[in-house]
PDB file of N, CA and C in Angstrom:
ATOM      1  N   UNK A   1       7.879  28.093  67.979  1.00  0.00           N
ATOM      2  CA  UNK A   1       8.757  28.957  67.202  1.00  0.00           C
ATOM      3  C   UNK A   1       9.646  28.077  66.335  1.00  0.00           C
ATOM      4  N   UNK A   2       9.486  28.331  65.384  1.00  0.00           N
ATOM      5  CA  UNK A   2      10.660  27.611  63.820  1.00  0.00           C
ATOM      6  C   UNK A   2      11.820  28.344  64.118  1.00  0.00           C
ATOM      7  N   UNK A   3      12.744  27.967  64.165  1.00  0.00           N
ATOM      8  CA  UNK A   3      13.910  27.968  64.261  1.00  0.00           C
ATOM      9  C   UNK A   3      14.943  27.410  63.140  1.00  0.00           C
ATOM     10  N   UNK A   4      15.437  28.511  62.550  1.00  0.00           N
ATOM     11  CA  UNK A   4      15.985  28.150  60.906  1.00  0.00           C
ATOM     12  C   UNK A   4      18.083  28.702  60.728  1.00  0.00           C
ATOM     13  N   UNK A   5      19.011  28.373  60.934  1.00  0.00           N
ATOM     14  CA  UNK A   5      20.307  28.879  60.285  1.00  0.00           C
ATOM     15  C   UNK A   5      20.170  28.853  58.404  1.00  0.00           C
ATOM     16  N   UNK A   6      18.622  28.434  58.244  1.00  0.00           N
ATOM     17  CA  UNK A   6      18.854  28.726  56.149  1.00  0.00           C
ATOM     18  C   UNK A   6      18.181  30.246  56.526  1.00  0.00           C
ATOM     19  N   UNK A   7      18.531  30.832  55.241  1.00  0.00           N
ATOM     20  CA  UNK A   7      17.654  32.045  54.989  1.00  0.00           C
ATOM     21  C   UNK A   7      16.134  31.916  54.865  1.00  0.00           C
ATOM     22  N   UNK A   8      15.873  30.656  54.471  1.00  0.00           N
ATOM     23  CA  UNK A   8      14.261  30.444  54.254  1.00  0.00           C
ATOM     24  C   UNK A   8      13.803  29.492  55.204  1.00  0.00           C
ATOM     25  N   UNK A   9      12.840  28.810  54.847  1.00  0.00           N
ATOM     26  CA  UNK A   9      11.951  28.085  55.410  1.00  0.00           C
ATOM     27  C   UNK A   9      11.456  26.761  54.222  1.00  0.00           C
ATOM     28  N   UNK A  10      11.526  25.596  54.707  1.00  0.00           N
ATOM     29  CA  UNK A  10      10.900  24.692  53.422  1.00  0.00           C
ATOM     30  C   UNK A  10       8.951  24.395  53.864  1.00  0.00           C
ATOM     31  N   UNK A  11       8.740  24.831  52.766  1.00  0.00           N
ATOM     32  CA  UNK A  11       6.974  24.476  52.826  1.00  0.00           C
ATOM     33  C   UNK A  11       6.621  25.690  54.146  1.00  0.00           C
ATOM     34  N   UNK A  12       7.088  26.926  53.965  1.00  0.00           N
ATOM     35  CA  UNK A  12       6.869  27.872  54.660  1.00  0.00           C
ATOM     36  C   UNK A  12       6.891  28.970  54.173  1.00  0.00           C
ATOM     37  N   UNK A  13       5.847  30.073  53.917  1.00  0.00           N
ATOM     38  CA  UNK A  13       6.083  31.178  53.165  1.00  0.00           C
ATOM     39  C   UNK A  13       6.512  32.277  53.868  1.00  0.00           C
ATOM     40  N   UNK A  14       7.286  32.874  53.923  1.00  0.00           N
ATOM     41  CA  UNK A  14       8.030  34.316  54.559  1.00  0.00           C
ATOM     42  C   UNK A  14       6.676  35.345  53.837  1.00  0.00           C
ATOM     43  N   UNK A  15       5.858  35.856  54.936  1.00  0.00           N
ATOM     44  CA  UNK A  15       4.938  37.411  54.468  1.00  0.00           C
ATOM     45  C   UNK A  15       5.124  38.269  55.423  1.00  0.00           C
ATOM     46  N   UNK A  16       6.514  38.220  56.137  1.00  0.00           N
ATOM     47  CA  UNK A  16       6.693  39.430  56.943  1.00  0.00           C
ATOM     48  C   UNK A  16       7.949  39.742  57.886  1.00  0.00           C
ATOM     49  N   UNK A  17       9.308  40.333  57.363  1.00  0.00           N
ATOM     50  CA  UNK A  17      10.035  40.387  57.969  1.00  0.00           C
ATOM     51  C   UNK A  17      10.377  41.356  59.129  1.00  0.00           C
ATOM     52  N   UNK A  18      10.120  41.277  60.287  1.00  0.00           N
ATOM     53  CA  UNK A  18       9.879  41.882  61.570  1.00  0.00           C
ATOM     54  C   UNK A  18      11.445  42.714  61.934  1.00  0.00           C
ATOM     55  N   UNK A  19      12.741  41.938  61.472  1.00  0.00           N
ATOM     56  CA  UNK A  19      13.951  42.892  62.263  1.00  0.00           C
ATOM     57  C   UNK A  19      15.061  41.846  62.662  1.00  0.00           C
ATOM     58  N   UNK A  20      16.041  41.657  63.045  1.00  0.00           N
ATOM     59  CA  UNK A  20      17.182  41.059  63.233  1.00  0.00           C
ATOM     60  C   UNK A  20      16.562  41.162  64.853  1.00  0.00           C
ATOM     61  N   UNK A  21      17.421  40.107  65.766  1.00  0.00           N
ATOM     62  CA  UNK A  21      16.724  39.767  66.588  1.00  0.00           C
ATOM     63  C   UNK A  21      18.196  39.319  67.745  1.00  0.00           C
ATOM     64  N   UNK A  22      18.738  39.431  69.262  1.00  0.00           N
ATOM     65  CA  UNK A  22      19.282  39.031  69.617  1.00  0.00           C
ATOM     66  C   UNK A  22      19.165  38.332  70.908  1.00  0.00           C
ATOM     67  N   UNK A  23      19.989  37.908  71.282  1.00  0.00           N
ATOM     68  CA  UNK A  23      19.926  37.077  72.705  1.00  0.00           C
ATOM     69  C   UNK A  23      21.419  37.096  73.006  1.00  0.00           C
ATOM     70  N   UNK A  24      21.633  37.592  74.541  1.00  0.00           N
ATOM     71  CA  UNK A  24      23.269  37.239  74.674  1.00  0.00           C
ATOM     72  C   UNK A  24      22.880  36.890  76.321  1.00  0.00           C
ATOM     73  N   UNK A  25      24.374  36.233  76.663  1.00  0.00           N
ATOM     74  CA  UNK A  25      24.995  35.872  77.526  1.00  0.00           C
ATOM     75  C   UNK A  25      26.134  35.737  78.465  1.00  0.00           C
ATOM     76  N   UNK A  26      26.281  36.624  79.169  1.00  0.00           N
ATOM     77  CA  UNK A  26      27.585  36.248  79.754  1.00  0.00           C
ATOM     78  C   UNK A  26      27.991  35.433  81.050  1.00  0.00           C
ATOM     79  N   UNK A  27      28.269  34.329  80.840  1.00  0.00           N
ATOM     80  CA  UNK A  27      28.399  33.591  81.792  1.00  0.00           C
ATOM     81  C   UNK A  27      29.840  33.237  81.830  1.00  0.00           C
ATOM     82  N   UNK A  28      30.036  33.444  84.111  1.00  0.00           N
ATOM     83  CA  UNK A  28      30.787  32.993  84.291  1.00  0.00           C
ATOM     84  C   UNK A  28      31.756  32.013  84.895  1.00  0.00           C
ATOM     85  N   UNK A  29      32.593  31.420  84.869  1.00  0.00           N
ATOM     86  CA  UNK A  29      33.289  30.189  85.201  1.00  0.00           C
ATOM     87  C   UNK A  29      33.522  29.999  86.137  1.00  0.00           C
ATOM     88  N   UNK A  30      33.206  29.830  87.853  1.00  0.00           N
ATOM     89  CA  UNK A  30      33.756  29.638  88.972  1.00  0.00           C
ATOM     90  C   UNK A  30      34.853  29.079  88.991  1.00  0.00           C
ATOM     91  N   UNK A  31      35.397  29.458  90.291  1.00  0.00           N
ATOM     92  CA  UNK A  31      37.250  28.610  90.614  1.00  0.00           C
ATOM     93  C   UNK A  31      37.164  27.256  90.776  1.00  0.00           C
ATOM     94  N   UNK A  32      35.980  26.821  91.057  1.00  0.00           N
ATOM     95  CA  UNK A  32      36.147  25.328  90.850  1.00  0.00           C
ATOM     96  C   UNK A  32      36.248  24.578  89.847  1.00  0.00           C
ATOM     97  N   UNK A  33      35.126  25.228  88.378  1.00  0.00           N
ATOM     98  CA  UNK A  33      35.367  24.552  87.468  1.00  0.00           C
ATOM     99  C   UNK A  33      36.926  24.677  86.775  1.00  0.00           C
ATOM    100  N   UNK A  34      36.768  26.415  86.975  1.00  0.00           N
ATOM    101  CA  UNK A  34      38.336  26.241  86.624  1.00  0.00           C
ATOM    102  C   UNK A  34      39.636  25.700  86.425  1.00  0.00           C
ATOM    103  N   UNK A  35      39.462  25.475  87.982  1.00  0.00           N
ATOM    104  CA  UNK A  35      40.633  24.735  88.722  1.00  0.00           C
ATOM    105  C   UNK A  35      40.350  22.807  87.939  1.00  0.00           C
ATOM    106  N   UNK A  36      39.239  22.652  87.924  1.00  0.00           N
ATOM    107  CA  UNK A  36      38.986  21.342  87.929  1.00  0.00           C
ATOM    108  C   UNK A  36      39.337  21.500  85.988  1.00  0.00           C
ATOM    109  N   UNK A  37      39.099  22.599  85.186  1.00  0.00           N
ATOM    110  CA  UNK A  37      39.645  22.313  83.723  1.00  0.00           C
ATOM    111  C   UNK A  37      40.791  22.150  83.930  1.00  0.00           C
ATOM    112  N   UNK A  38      41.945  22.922  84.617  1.00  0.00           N
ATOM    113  CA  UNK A  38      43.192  23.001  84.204  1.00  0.00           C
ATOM    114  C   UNK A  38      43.636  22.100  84.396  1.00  0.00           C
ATOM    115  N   UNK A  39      43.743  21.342  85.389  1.00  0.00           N
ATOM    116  CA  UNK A  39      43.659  19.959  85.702  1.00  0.00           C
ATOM    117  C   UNK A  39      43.746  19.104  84.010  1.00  0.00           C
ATOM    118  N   UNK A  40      42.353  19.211  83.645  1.00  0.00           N
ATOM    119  CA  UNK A  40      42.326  18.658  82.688  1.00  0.00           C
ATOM    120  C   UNK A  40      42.811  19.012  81.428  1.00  0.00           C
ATOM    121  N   UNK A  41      43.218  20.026  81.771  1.00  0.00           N
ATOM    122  CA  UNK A  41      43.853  20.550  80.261  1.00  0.00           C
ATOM    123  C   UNK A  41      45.283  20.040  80.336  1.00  0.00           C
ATOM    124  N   UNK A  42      45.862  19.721  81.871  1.00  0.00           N
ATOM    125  CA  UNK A  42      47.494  19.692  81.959  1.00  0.00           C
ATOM    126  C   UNK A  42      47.481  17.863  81.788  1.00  0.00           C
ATOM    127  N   UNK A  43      46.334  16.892  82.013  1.00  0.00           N
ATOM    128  CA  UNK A  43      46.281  15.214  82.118  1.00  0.00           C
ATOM    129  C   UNK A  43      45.685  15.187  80.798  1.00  0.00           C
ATOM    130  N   UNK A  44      44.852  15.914  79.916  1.00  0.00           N
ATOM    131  CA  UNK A  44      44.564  15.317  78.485  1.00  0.00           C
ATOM    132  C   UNK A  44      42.682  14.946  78.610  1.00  0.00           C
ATOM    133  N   UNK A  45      41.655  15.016  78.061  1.00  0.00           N
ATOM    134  CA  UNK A  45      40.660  14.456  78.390  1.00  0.00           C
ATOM    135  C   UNK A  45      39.592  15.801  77.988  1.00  0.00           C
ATOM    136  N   UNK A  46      38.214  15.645  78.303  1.00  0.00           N
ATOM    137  CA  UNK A  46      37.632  16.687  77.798  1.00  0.00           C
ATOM    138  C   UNK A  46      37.171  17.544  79.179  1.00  0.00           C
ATOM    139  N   UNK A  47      37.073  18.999  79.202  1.00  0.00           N
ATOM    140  CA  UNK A  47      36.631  19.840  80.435  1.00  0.00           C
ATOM    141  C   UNK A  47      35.179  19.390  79.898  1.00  0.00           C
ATOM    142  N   UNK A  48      34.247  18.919  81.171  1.00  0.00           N
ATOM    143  CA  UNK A  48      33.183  18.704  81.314  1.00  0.00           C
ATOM    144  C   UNK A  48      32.607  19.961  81.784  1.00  0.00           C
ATOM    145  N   UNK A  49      33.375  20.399  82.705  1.00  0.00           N
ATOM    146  CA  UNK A  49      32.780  21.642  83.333  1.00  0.00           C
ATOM    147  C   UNK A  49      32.706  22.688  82.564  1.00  0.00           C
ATOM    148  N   UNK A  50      33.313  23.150  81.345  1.00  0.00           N
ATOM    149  CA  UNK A  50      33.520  24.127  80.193  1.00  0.00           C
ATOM    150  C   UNK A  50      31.806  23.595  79.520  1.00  0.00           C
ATOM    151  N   UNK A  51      32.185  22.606  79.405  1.00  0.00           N
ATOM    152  CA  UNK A  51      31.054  21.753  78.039  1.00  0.00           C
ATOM    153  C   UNK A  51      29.940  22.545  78.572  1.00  0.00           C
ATOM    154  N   UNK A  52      29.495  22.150  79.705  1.00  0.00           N
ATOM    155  CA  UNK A  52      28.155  22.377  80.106  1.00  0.00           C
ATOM    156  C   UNK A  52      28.014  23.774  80.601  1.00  0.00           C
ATOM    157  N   UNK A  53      28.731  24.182  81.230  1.00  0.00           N
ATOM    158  CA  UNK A  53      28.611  25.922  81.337  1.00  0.00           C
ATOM    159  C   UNK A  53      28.431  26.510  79.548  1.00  0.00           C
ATOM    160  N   UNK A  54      29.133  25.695  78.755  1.00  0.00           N
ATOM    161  CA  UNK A  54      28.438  26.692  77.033  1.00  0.00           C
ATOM    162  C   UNK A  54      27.033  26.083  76.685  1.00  0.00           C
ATOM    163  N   UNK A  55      26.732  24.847  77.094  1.00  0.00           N
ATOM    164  CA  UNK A  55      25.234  24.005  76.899  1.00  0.00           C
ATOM    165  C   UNK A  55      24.770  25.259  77.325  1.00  0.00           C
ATOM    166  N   UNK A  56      24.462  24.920  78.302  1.00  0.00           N
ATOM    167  CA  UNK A  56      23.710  26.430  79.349  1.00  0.00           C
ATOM    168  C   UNK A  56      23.589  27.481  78.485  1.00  0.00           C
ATOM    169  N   UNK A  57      24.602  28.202  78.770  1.00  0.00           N
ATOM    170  CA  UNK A  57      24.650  29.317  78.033  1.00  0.00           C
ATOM    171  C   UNK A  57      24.014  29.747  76.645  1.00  0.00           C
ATOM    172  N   UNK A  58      24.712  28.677  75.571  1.00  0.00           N
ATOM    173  CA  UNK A  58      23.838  29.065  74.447  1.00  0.00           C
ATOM    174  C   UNK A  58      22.107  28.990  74.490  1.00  0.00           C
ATOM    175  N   UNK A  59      21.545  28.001  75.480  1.00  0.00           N
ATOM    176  CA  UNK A  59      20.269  27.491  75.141  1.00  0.00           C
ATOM    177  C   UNK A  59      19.825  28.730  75.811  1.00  0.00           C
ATOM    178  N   UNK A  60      20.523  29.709  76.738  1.00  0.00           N
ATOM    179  CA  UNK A  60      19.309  30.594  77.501  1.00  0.00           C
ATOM    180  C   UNK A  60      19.753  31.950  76.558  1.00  0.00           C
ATOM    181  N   UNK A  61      21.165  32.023  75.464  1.00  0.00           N
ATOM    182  CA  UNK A  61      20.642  32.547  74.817  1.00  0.00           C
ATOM    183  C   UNK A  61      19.867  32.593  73.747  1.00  0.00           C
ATOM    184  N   UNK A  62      19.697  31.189  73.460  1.00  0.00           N
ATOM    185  CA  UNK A  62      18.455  30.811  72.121  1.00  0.00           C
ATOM    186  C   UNK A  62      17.061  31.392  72.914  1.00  0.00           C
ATOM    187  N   UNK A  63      17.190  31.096  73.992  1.00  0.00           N
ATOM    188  CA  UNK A  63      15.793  31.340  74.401  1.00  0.00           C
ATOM    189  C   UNK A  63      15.321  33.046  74.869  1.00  0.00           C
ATOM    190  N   UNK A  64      16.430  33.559  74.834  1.00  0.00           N
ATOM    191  CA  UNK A  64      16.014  35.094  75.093  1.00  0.00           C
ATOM    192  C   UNK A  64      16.083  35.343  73.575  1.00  0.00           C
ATOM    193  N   UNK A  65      16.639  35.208  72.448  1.00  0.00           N
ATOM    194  CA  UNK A  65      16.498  35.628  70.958  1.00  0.00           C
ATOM    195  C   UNK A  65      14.831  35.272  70.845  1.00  0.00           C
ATOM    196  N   UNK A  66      14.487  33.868  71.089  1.00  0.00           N
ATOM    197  CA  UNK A  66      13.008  33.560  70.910  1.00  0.00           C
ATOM    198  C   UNK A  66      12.114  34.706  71.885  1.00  0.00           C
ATOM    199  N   UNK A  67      12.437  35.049  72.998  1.00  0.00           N
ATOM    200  CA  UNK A  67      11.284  35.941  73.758  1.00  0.00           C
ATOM    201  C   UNK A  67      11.420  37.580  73.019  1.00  0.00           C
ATOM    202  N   UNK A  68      12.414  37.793  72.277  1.00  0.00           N
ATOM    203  CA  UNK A  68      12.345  39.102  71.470  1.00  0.00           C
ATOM    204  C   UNK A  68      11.881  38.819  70.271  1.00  0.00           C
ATOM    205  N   UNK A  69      11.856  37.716  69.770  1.00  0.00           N
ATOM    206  CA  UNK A  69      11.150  37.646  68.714  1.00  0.00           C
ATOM    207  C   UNK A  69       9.551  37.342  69.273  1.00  0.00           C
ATOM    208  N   UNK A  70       9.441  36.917  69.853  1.00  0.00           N
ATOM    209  CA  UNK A  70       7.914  36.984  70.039  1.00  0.00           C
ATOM    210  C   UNK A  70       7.507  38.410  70.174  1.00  0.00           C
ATOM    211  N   UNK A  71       8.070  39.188  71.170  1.00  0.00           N
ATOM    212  CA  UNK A  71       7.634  40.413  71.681  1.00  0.00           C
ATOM    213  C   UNK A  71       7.313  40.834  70.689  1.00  0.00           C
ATOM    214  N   UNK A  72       7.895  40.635  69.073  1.00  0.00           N
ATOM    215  CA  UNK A  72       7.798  42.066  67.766  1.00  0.00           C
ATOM    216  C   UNK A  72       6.622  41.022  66.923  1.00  0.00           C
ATOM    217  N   UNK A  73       6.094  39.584  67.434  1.00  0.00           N
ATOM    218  CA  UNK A  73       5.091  39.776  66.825  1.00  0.00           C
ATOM    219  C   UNK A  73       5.909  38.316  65.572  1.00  0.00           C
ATOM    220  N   UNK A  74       6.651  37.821  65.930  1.00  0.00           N
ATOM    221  CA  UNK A  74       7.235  36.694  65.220  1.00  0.00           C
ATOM    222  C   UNK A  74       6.889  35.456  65.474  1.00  0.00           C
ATOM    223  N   UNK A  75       6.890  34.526  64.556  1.00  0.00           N
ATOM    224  CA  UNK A  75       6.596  33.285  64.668  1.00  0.00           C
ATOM    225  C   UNK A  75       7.408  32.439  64.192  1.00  0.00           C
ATOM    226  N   UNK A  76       8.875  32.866  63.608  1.00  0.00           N
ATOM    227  CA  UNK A  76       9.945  31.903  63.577  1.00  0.00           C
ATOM    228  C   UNK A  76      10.921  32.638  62.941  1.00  0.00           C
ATOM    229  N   UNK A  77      12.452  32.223  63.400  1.00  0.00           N
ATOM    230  CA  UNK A  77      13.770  32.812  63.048  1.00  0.00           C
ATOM    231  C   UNK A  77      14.182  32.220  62.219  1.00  0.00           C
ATOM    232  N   UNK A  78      14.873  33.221  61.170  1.00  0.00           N
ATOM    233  CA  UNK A  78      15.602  32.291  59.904  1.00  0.00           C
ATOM    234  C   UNK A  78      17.312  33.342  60.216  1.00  0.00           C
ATOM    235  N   UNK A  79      18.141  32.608  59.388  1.00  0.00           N
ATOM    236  CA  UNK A  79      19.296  32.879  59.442  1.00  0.00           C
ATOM    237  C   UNK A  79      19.754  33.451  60.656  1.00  0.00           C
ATOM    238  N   UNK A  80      19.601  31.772  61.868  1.00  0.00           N
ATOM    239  CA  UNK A  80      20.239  32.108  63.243  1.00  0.00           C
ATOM    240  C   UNK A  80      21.768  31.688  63.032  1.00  0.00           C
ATOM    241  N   UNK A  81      22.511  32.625  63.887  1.00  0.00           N
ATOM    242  CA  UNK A  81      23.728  32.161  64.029  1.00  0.00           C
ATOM    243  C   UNK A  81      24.301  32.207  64.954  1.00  0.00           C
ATOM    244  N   UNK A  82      25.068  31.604  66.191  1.00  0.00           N
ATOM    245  CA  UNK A  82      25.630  31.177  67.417  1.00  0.00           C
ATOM    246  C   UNK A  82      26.850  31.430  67.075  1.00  0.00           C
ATOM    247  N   UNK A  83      27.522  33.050  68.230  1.00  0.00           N
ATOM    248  CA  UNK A  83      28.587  33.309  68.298  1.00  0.00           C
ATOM    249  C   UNK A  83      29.758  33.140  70.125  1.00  0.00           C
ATOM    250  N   UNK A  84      30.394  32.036  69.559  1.00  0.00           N
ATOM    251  CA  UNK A  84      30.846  32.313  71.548  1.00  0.00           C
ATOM    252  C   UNK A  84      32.446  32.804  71.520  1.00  0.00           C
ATOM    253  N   UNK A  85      32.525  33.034  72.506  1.00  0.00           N
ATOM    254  CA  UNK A  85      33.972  33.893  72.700  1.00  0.00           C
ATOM    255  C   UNK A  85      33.913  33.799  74.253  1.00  0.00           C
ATOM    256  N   UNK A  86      35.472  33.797  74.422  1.00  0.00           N
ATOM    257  CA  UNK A  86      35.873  33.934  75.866  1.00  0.00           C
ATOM    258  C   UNK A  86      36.268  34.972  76.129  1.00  0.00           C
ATOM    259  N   UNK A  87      36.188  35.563  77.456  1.00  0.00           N
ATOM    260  CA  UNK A  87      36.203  37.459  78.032  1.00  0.00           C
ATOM    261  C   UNK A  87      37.335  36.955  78.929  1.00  0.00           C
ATOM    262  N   UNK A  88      38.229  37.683  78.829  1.00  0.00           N
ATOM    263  CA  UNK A  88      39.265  37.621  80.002  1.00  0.00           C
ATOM    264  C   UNK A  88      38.681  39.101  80.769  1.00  0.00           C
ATOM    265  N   UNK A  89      38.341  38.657  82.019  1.00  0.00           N
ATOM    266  CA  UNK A  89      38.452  39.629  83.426  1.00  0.00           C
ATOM    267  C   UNK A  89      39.438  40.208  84.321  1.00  0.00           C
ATOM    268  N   UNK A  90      39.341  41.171  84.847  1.00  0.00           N
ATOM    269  CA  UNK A  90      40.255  41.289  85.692  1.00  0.00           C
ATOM    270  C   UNK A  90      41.746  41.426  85.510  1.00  0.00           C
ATOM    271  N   UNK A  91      42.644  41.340  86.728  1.00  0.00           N
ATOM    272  CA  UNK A  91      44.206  41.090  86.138  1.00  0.00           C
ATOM    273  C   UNK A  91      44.429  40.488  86.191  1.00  0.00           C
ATOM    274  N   UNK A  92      43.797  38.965  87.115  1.00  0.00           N
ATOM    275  CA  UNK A  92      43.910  37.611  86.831  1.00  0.00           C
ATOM    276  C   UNK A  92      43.627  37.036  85.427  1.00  0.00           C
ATOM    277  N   UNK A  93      42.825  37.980  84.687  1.00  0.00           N
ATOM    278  CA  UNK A  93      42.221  37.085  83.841  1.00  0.00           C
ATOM    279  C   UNK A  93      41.529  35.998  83.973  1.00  0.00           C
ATOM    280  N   UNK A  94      40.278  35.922  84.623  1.00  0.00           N
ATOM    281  CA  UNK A  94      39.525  35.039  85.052  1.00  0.00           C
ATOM    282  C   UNK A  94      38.580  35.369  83.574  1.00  0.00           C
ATOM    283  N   UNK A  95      38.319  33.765  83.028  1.00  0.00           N
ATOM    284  CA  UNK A  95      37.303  33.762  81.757  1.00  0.00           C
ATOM    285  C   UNK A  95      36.206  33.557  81.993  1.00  0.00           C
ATOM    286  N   UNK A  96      35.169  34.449  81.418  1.00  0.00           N
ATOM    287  CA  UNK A  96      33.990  34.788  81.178  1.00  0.00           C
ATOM    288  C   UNK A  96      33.940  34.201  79.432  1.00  0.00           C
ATOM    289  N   UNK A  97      32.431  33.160  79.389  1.00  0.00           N
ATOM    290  CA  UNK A  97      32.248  33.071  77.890  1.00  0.00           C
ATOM    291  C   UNK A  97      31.344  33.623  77.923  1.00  0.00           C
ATOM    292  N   UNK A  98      30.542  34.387  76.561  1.00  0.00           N
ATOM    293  CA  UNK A  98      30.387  35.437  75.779  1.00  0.00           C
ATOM    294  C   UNK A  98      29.465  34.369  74.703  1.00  0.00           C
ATOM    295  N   UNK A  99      28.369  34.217  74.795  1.00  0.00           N
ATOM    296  CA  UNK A  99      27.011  33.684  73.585  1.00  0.00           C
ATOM    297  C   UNK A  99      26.089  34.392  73.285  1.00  0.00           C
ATOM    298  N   UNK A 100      26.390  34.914  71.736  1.00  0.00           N
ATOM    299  CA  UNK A 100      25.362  35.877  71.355  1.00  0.00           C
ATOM    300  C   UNK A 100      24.450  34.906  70.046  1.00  0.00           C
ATOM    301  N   UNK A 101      23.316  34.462  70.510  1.00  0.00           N
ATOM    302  CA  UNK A 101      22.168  33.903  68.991  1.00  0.00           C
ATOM    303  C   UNK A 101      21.936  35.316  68.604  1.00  0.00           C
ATOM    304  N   UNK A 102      21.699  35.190  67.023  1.00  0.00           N
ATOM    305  CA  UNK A 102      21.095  35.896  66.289  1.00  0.00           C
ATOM    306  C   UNK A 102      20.368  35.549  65.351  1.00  0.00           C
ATOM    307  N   UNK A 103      19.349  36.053  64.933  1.00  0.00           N
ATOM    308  CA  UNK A 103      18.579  35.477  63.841  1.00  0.00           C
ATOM    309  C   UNK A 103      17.246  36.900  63.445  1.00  0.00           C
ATOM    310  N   UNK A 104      16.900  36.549  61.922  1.00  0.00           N
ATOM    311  CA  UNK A 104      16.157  37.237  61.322  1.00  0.00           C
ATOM    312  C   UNK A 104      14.689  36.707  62.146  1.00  0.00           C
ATOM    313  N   UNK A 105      13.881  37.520  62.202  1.00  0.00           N
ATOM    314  CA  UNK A 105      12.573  37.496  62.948  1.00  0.00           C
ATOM    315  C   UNK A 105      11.901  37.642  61.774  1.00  0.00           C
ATOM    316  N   UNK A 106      10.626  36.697  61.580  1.00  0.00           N
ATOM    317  CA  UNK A 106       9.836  36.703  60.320  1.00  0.00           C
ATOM    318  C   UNK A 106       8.575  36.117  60.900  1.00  0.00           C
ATOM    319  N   UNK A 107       7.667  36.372  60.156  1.00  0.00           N
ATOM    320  CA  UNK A 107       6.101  35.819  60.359  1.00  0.00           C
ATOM    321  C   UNK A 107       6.032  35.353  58.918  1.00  0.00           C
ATOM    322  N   UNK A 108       5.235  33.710  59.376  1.00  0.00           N
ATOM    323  CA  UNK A 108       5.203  32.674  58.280  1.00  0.00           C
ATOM    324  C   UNK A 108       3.674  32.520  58.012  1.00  0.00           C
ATOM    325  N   UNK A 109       3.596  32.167  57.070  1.00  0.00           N
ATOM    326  CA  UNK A 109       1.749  31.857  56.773  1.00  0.00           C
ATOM    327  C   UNK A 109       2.075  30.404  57.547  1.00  0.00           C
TER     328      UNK A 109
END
């Protein structure tokens, strides 16, 4: 699967635009990583545990955008775009991040 954020494709002809296409995610943050960011948010340094809980996240939603685009019959996404956001839960407010890929579904010669 081609995988494109341009509208087109180079040395690729667009003969069939199939539908807008999504993948989301909500994943959430256990008290450990938590506990182990704030930490780091209050000493200075980067949350490792944040980093890789959004790695994660976005790639399994790239990869569910790719299994709906296959389903309609696609062979590569153009104008993908990666949206994340944090969900406050609860009355604690415990954060949940929020990764939605999107992209146009097209069949290429």
């Amino acid at each position: 699967m081609i995988i494109s954020t341009t509208p087109s494709l180079e040395n690729k002809k667009i003969i069939e635009y199939r539908g807008v296409v999504f993948g989301e995610v909500i994943s959430g943050i256990d008290f450990l990583k938590d506990f182990t960011a704030s930490i780091t948010n209050f000493t200075g340094g980067r949350a490792e545990e944040y980093e890789q809980e959004l790695v994660d996240a976005r790639a399994d939603a790239i990869n569910e955008m790719i299994q709906r685009a296959k389903k309609i019959g696609a062979n590569a996404l153009v104008g993908v775009k990666i949206d994340v956001d944090p969900i406050s839960i609860g009355e604690k407010n415990s954060v949940m991040l929020m990764v939605v890929a999107s992209g146009t579904a097209v069949v290429t010669e």
